[in-house]
PDB file of N, CA and C in Angstrom:
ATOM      1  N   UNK A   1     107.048 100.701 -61.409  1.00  0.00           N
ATOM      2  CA  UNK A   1     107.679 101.727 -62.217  1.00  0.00           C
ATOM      3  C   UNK A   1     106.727 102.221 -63.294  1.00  0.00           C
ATOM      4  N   UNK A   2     105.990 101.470 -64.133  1.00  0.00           N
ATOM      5  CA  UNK A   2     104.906 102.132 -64.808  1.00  0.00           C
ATOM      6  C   UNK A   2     103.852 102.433 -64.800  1.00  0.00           C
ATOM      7  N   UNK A   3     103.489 101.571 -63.127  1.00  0.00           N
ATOM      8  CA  UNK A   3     102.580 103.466 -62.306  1.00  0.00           C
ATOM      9  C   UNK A   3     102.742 104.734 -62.163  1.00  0.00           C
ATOM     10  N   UNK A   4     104.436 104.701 -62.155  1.00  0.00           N
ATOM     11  CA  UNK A   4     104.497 105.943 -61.764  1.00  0.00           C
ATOM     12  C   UNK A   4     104.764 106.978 -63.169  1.00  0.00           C
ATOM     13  N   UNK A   5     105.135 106.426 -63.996  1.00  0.00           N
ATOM     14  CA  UNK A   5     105.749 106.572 -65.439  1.00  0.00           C
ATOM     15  C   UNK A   5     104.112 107.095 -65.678  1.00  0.00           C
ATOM     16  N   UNK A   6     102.904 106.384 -65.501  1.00  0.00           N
ATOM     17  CA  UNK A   6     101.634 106.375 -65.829  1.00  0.00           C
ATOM     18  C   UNK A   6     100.860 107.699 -65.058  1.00  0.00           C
ATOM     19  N   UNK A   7     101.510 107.833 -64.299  1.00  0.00           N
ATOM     20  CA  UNK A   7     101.123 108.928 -63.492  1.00  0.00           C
ATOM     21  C   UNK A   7     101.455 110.486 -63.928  1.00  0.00           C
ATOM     22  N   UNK A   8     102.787 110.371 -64.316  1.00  0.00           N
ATOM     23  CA  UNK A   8     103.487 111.271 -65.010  1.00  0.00           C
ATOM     24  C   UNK A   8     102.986 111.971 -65.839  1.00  0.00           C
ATOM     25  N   UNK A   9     102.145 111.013 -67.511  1.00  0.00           N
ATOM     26  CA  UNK A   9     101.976 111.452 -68.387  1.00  0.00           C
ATOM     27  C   UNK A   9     100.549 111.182 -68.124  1.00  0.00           C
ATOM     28  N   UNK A  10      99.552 110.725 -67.669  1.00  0.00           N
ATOM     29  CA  UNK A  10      98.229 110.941 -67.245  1.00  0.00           C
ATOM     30  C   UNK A  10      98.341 110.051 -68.534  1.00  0.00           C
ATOM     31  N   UNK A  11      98.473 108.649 -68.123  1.00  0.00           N
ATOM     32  CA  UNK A  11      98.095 107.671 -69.033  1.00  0.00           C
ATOM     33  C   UNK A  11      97.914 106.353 -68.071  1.00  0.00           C
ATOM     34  N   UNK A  12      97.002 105.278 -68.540  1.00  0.00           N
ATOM     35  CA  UNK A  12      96.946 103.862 -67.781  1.00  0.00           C
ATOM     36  C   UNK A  12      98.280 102.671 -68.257  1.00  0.00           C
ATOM     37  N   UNK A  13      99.309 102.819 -67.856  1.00  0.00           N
ATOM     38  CA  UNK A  13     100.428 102.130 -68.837  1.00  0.00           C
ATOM     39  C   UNK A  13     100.125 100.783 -67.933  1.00  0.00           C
ATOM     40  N   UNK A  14      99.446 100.547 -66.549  1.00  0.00           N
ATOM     41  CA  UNK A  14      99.971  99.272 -66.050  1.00  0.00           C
ATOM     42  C   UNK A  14      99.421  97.930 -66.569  1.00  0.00           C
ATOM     43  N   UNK A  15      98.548  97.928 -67.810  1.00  0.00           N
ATOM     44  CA  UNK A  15      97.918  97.048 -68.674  1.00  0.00           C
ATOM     45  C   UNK A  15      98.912  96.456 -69.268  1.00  0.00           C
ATOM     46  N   UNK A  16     100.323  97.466 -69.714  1.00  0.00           N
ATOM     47  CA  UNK A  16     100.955  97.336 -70.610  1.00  0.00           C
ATOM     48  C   UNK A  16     102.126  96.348 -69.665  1.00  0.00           C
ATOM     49  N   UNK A  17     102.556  95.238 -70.652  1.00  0.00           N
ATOM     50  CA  UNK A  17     104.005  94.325 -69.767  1.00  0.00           C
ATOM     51  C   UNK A  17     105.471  94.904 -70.304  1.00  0.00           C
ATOM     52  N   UNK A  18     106.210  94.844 -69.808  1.00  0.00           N
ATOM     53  CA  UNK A  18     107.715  95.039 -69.705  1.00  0.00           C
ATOM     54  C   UNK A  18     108.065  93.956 -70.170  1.00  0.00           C
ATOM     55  N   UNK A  19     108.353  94.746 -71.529  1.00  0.00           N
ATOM     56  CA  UNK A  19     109.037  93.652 -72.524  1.00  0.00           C
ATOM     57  C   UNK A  19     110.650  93.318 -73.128  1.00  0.00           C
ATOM     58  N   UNK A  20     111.534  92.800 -72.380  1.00  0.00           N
ATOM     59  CA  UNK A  20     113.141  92.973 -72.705  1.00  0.00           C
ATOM     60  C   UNK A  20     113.728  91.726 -73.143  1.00  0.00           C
ATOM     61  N   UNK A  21     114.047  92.320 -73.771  1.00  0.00           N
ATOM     62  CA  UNK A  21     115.231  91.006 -74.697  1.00  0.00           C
ATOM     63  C   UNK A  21     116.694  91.171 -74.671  1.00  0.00           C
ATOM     64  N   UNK A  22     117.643  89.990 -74.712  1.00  0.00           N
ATOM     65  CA  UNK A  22     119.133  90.245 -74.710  1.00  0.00           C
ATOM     66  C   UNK A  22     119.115  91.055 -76.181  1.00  0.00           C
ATOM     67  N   UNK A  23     118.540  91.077 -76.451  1.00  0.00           N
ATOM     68  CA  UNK A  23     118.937  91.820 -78.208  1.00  0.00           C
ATOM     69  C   UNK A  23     118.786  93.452 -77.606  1.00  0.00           C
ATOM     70  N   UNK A  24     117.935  93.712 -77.286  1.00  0.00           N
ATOM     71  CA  UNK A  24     117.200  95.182 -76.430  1.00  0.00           C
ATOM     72  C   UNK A  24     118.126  95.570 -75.740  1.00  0.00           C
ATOM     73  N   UNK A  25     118.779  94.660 -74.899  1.00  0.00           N
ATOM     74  CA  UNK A  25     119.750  95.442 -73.760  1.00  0.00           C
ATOM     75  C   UNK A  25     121.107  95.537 -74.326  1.00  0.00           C
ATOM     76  N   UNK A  26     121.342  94.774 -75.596  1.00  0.00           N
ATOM     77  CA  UNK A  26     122.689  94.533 -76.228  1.00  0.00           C
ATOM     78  C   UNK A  26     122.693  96.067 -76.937  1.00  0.00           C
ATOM     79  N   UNK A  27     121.516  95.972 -77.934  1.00  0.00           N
ATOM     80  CA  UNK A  27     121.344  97.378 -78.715  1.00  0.00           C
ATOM     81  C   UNK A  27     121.054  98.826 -77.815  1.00  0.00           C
ATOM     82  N   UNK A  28     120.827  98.164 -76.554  1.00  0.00           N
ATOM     83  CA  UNK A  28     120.250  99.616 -75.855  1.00  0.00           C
ATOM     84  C   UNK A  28     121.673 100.398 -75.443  1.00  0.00           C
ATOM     85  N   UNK A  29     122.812  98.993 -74.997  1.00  0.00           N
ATOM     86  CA  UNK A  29     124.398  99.656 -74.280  1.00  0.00           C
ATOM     87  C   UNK A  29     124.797  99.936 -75.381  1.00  0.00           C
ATOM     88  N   UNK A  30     124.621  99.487 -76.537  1.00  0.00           N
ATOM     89  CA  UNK A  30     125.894  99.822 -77.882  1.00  0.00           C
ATOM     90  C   UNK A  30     125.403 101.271 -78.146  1.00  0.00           C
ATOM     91  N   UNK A  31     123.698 101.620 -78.294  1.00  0.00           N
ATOM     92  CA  UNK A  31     123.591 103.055 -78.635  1.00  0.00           C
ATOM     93  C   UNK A  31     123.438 104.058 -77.604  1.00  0.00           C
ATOM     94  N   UNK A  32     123.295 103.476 -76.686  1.00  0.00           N
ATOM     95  CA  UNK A  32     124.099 104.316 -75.354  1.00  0.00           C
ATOM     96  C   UNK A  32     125.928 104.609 -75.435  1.00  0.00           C
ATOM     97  N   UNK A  33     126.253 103.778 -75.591  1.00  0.00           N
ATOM     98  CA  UNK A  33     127.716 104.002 -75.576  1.00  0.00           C
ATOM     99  C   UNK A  33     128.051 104.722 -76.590  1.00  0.00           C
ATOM    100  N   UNK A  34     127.437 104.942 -77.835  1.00  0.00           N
ATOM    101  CA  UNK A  34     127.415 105.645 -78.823  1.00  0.00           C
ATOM    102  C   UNK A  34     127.363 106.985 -78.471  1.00  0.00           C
ATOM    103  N   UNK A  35     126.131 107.218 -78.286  1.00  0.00           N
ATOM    104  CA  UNK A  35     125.584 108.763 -77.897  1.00  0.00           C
ATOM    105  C   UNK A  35     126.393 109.011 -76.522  1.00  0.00           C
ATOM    106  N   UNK A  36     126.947 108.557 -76.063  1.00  0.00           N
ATOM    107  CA  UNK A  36     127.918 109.312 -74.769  1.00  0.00           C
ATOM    108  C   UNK A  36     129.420 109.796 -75.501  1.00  0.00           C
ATOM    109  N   UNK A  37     129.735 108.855 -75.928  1.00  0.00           N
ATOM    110  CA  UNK A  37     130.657 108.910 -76.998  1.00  0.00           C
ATOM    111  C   UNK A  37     130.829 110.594 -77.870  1.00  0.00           C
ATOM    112  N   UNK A  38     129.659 110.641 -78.584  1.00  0.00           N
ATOM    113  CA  UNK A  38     129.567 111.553 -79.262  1.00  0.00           C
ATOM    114  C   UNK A  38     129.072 113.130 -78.534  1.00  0.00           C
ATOM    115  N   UNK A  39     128.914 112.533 -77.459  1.00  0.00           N
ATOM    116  CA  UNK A  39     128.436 113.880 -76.705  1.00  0.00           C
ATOM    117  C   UNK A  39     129.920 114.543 -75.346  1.00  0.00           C
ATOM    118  N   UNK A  40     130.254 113.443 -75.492  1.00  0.00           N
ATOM    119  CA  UNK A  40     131.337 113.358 -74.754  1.00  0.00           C
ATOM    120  C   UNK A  40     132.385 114.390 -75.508  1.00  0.00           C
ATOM    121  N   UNK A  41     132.479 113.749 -77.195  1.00  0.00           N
ATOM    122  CA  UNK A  41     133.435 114.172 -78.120  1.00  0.00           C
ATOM    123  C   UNK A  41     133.142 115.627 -78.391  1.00  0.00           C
ATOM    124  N   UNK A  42     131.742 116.107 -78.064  1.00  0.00           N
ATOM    125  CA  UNK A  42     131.567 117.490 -78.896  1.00  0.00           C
ATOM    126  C   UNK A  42     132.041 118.793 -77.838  1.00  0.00           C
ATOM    127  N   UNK A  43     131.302 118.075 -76.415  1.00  0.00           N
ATOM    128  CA  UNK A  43     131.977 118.367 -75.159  1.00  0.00           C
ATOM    129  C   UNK A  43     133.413 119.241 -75.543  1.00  0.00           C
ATOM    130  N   UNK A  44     134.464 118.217 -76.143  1.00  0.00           N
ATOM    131  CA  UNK A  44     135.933 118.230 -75.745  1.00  0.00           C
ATOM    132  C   UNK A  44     135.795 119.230 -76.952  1.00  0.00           C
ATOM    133  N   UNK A  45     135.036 118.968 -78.106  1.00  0.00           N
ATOM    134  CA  UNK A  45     135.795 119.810 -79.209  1.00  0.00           C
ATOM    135  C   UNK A  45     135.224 121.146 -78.729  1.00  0.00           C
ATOM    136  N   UNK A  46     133.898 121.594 -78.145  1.00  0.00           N
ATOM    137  CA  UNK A  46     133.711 123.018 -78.053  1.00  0.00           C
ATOM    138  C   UNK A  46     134.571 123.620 -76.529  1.00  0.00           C
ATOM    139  N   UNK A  47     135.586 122.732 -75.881  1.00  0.00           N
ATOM    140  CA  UNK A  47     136.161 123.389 -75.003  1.00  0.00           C
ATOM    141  C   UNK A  47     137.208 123.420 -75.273  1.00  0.00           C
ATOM    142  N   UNK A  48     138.091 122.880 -76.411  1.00  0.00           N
ATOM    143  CA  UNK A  48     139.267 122.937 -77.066  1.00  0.00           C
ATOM    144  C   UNK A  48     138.868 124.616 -77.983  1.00  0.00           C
ATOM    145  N   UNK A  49     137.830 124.528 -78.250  1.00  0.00           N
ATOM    146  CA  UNK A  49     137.816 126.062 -78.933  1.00  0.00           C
ATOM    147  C   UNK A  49     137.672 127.196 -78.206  1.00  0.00           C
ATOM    148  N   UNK A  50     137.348 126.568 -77.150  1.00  0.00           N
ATOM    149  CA  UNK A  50     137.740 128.207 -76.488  1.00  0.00           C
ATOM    150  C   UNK A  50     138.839 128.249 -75.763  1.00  0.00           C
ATOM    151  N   UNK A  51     139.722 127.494 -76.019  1.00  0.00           N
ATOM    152  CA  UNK A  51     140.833 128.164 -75.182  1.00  0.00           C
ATOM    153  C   UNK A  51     142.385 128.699 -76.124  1.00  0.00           C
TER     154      UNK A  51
END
């Protein structure tokens, strides 16, 4: 995956290790769930205004 990620941006990333922690994936779903949340919410409020 960060060959291809490396490929993308014309960079050497595969030096670099994949680094994850339960803290990382805890904070990654809470501000994911966040930002869906809020995008979800703005969603509803700009289609409640147009009708």
């Amino acid at each position: 995956m960060l060959s291809m990620s490396g490929e993308m941006v014309h960079m050497q990333l595969n030096e670099m290790g994949w680094h994850l922690t339960f803290t990382g994936v805890v904070v990654g779903l809470v501000a994911w769930s966040v930002s869906a949340g809020i995008a979800g919410w703005l969603l509803a409020a700009i289609y409640n205004r147009l009708q």
